[in-house]
PDB file of N, CA and C in Angstrom:
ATOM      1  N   UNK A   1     -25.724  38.948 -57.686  1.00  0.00           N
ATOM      2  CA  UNK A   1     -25.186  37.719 -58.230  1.00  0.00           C
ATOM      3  C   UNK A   1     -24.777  37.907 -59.688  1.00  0.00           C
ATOM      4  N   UNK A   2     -25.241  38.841 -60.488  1.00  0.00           N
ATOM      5  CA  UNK A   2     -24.791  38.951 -61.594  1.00  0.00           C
ATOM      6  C   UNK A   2     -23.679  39.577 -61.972  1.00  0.00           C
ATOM      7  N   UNK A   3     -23.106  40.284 -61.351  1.00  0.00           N
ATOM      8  CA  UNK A   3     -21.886  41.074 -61.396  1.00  0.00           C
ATOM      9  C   UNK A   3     -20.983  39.915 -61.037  1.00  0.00           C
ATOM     10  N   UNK A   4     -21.331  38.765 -60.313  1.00  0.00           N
ATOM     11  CA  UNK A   4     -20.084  37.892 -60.522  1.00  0.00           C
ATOM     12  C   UNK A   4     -20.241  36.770 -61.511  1.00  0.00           C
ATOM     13  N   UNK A   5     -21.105  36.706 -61.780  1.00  0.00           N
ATOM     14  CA  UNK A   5     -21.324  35.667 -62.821  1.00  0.00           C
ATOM     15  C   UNK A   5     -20.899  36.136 -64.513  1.00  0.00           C
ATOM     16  N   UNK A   6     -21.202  37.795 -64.523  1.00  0.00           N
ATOM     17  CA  UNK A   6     -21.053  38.163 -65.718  1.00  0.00           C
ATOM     18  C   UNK A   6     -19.713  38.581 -66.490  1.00  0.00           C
ATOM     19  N   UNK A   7     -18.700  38.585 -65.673  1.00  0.00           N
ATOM     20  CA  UNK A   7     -17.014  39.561 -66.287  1.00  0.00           C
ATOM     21  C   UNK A   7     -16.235  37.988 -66.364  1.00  0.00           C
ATOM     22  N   UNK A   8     -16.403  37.494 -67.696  1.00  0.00           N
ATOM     23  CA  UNK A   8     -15.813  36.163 -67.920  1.00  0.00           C
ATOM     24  C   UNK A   8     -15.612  36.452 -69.027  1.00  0.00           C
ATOM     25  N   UNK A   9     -14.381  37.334 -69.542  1.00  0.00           N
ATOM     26  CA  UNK A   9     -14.117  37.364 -71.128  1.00  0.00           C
ATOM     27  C   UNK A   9     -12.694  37.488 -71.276  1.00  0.00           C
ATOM     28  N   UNK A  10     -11.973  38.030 -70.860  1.00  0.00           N
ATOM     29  CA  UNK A  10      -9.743  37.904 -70.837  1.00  0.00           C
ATOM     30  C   UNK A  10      -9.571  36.919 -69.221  1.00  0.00           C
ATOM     31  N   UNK A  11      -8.348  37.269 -69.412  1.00  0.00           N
ATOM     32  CA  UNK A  11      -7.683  36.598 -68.443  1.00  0.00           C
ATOM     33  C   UNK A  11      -7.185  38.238 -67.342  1.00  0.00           C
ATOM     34  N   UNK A  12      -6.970  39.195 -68.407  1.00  0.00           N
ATOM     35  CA  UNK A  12      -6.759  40.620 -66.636  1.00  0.00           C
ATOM     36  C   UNK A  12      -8.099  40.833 -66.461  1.00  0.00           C
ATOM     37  N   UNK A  13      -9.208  40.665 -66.957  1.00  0.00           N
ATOM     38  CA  UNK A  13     -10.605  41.115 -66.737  1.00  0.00           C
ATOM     39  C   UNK A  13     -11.087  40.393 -65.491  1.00  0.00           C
ATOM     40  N   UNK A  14     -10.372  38.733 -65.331  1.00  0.00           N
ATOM     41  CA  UNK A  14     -10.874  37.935 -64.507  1.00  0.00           C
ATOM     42  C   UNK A  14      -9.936  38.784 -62.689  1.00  0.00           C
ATOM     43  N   UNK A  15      -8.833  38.691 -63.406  1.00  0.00           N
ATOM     44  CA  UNK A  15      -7.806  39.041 -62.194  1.00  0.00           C
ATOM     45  C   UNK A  15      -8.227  39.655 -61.202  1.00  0.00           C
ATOM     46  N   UNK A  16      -8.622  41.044 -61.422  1.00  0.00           N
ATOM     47  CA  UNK A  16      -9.090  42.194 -60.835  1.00  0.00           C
ATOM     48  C   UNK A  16      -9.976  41.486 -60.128  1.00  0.00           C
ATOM     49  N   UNK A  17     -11.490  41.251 -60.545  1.00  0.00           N
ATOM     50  CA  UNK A  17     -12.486  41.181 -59.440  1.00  0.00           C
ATOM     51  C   UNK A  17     -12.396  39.343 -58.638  1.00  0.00           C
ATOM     52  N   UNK A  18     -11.277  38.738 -59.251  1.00  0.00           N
ATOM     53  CA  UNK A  18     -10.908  37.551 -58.476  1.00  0.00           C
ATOM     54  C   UNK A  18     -10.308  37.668 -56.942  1.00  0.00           C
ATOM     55  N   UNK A  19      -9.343  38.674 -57.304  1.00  0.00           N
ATOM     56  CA  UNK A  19      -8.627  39.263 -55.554  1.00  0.00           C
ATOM     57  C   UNK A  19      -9.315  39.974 -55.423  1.00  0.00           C
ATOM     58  N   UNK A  20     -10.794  41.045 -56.151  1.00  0.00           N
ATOM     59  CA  UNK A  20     -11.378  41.815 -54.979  1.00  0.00           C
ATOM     60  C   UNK A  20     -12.759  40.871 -54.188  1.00  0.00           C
ATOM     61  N   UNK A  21     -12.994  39.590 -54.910  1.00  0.00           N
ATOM     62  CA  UNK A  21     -13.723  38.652 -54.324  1.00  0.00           C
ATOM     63  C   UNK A  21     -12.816  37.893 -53.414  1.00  0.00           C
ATOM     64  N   UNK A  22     -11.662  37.612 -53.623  1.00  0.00           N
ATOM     65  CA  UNK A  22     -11.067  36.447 -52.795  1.00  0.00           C
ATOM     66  C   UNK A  22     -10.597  37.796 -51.272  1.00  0.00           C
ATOM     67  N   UNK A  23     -10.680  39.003 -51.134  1.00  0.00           N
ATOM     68  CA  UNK A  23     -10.139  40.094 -50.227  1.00  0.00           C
ATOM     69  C   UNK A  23     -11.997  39.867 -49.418  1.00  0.00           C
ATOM     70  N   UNK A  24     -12.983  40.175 -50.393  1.00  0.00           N
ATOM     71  CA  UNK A  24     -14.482  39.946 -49.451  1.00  0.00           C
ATOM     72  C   UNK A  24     -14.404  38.361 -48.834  1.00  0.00           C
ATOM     73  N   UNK A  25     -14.295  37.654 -49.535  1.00  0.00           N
ATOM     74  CA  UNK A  25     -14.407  36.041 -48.945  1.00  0.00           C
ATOM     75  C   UNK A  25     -13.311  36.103 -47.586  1.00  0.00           C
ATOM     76  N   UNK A  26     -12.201  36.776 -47.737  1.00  0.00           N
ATOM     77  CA  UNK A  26     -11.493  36.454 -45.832  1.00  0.00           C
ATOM     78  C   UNK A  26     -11.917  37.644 -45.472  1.00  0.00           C
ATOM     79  N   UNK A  27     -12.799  38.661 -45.958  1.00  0.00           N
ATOM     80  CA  UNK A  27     -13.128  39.536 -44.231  1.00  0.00           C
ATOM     81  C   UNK A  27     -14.542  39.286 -43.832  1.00  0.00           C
ATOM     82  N   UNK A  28     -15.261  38.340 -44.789  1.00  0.00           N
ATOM     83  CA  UNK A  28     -16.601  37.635 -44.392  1.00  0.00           C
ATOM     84  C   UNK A  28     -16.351  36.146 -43.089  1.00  0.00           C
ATOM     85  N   UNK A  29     -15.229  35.775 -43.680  1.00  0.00           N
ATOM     86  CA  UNK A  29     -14.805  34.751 -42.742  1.00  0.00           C
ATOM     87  C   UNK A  29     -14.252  35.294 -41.896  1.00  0.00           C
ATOM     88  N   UNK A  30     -13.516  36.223 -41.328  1.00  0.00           N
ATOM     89  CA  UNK A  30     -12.928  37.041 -40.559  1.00  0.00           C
ATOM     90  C   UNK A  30     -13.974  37.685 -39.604  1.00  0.00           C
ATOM     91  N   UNK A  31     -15.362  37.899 -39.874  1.00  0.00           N
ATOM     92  CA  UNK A  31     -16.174  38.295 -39.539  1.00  0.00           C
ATOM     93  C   UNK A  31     -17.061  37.653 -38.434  1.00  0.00           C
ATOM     94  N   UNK A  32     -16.886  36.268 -39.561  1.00  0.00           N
ATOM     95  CA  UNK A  32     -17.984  35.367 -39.077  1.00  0.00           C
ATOM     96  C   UNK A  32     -16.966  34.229 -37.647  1.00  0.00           C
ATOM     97  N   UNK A  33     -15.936  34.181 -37.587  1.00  0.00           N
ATOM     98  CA  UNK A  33     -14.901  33.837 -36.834  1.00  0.00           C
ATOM     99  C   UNK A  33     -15.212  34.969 -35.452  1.00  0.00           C
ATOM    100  N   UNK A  34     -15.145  36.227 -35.730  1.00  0.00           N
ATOM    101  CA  UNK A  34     -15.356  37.025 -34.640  1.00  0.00           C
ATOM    102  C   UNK A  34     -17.012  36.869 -34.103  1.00  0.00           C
ATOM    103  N   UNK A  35     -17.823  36.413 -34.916  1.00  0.00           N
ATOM    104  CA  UNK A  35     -19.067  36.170 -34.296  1.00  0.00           C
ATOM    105  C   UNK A  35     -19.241  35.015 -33.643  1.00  0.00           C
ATOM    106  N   UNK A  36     -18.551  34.010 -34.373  1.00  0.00           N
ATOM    107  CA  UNK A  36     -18.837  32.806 -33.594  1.00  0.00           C
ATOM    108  C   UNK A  36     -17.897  32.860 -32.201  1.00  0.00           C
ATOM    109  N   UNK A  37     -16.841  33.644 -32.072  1.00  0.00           N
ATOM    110  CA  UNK A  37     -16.312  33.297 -30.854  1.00  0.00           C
ATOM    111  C   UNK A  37     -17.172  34.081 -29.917  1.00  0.00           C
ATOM    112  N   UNK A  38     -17.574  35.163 -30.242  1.00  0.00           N
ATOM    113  CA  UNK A  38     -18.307  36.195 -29.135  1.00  0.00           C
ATOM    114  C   UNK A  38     -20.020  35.064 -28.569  1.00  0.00           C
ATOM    115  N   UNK A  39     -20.062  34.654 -29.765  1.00  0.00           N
ATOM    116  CA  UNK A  39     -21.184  33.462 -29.464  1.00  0.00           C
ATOM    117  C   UNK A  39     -20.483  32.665 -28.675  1.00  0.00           C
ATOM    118  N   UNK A  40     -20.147  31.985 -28.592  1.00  0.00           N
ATOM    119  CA  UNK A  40     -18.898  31.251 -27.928  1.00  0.00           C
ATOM    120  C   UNK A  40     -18.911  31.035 -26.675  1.00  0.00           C
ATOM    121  N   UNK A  41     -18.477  32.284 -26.283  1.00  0.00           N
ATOM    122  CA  UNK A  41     -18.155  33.194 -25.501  1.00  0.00           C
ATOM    123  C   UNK A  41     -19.563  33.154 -24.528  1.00  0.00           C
ATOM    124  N   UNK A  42     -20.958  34.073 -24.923  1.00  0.00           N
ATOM    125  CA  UNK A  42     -21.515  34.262 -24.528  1.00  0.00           C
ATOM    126  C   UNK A  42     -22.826  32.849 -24.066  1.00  0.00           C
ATOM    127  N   UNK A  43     -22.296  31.861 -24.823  1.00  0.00           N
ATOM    128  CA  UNK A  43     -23.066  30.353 -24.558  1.00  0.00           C
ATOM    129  C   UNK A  43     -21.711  30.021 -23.551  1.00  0.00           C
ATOM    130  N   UNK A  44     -20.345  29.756 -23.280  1.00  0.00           N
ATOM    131  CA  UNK A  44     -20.142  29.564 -21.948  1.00  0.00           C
ATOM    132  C   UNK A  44     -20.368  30.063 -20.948  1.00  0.00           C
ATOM    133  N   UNK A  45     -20.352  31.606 -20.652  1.00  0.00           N
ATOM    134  CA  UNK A  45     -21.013  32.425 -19.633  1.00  0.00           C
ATOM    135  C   UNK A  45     -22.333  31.750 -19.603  1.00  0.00           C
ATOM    136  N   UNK A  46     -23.731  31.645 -20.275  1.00  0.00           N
ATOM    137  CA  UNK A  46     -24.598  31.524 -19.889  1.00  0.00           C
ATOM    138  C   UNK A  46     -24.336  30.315 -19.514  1.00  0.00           C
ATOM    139  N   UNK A  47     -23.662  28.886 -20.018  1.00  0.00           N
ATOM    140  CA  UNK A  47     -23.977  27.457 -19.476  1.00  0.00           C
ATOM    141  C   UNK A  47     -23.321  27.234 -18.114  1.00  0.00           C
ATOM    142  N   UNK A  48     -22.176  28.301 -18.001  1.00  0.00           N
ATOM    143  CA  UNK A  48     -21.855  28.212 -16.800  1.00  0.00           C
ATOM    144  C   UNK A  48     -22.319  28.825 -15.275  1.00  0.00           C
ATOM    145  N   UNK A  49     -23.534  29.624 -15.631  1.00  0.00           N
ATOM    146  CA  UNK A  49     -24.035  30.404 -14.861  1.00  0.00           C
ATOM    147  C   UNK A  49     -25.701  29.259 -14.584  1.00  0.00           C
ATOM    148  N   UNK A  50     -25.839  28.672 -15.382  1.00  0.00           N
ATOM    149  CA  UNK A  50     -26.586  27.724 -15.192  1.00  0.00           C
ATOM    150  C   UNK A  50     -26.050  26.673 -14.854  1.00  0.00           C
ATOM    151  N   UNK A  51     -25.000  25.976 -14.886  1.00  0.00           N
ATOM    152  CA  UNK A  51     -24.300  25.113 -14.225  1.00  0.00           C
ATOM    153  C   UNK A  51     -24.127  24.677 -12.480  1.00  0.00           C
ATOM    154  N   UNK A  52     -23.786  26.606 -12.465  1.00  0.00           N
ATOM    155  CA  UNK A  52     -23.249  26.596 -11.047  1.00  0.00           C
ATOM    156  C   UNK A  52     -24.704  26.094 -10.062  1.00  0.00           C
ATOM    157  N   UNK A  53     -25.981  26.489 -10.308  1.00  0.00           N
ATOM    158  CA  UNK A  53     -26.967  26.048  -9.172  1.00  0.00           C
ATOM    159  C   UNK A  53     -27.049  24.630  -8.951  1.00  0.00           C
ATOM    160  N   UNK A  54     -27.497  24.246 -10.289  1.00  0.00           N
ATOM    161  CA  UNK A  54     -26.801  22.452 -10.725  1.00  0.00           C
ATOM    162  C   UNK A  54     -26.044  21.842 -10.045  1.00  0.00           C
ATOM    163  N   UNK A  55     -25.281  22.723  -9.369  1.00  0.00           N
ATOM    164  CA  UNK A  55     -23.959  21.630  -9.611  1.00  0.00           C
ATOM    165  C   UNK A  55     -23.474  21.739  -7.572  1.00  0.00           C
ATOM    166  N   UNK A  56     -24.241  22.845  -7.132  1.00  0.00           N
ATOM    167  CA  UNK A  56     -24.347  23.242  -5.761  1.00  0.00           C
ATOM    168  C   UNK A  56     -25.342  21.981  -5.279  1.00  0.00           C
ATOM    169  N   UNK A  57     -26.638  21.851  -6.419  1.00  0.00           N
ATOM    170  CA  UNK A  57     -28.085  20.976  -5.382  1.00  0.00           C
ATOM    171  C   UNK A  57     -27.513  19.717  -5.661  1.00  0.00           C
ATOM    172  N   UNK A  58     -26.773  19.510  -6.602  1.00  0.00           N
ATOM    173  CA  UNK A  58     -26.085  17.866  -6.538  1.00  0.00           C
ATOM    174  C   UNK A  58     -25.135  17.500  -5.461  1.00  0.00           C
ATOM    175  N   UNK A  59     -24.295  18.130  -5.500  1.00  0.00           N
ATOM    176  CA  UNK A  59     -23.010  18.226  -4.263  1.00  0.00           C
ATOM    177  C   UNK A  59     -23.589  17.608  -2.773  1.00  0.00           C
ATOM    178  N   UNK A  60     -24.953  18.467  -2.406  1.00  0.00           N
ATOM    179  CA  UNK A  60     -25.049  18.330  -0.795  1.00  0.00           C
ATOM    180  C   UNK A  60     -26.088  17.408  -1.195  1.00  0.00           C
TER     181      UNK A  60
END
């Protein structure tokens, strides 16, 4: 946390680690987008695999 809190003195000093923070901030979200869909993903497979017995003992 201190390395971003601490390089606050020009205006090119800021530049630099602004786009190499704003380049980490979209491949953290980029990341977390690919996790949540694989989550996603893997909570419809399971709700639907629990669904199907459900949904057989209601029917008849």
């Amino acid at each position: 946390m201190s390395e971003e809190t601490a390089p606050q003195q020009g205006g090119a000093a800021m530049a630099a680690p602004s786009r190499g923070l704003l380049q980490q901030m979209e491949e953290l979200l980029a990341a977390l987008n690919a996790n949540l869909s694989a989550l996603d993903v893997g909570l419809r497979s399971t709700g639907a695999s629990r669904r199907m017995p459900g949904d057989e003992g209601t029917a008849g």
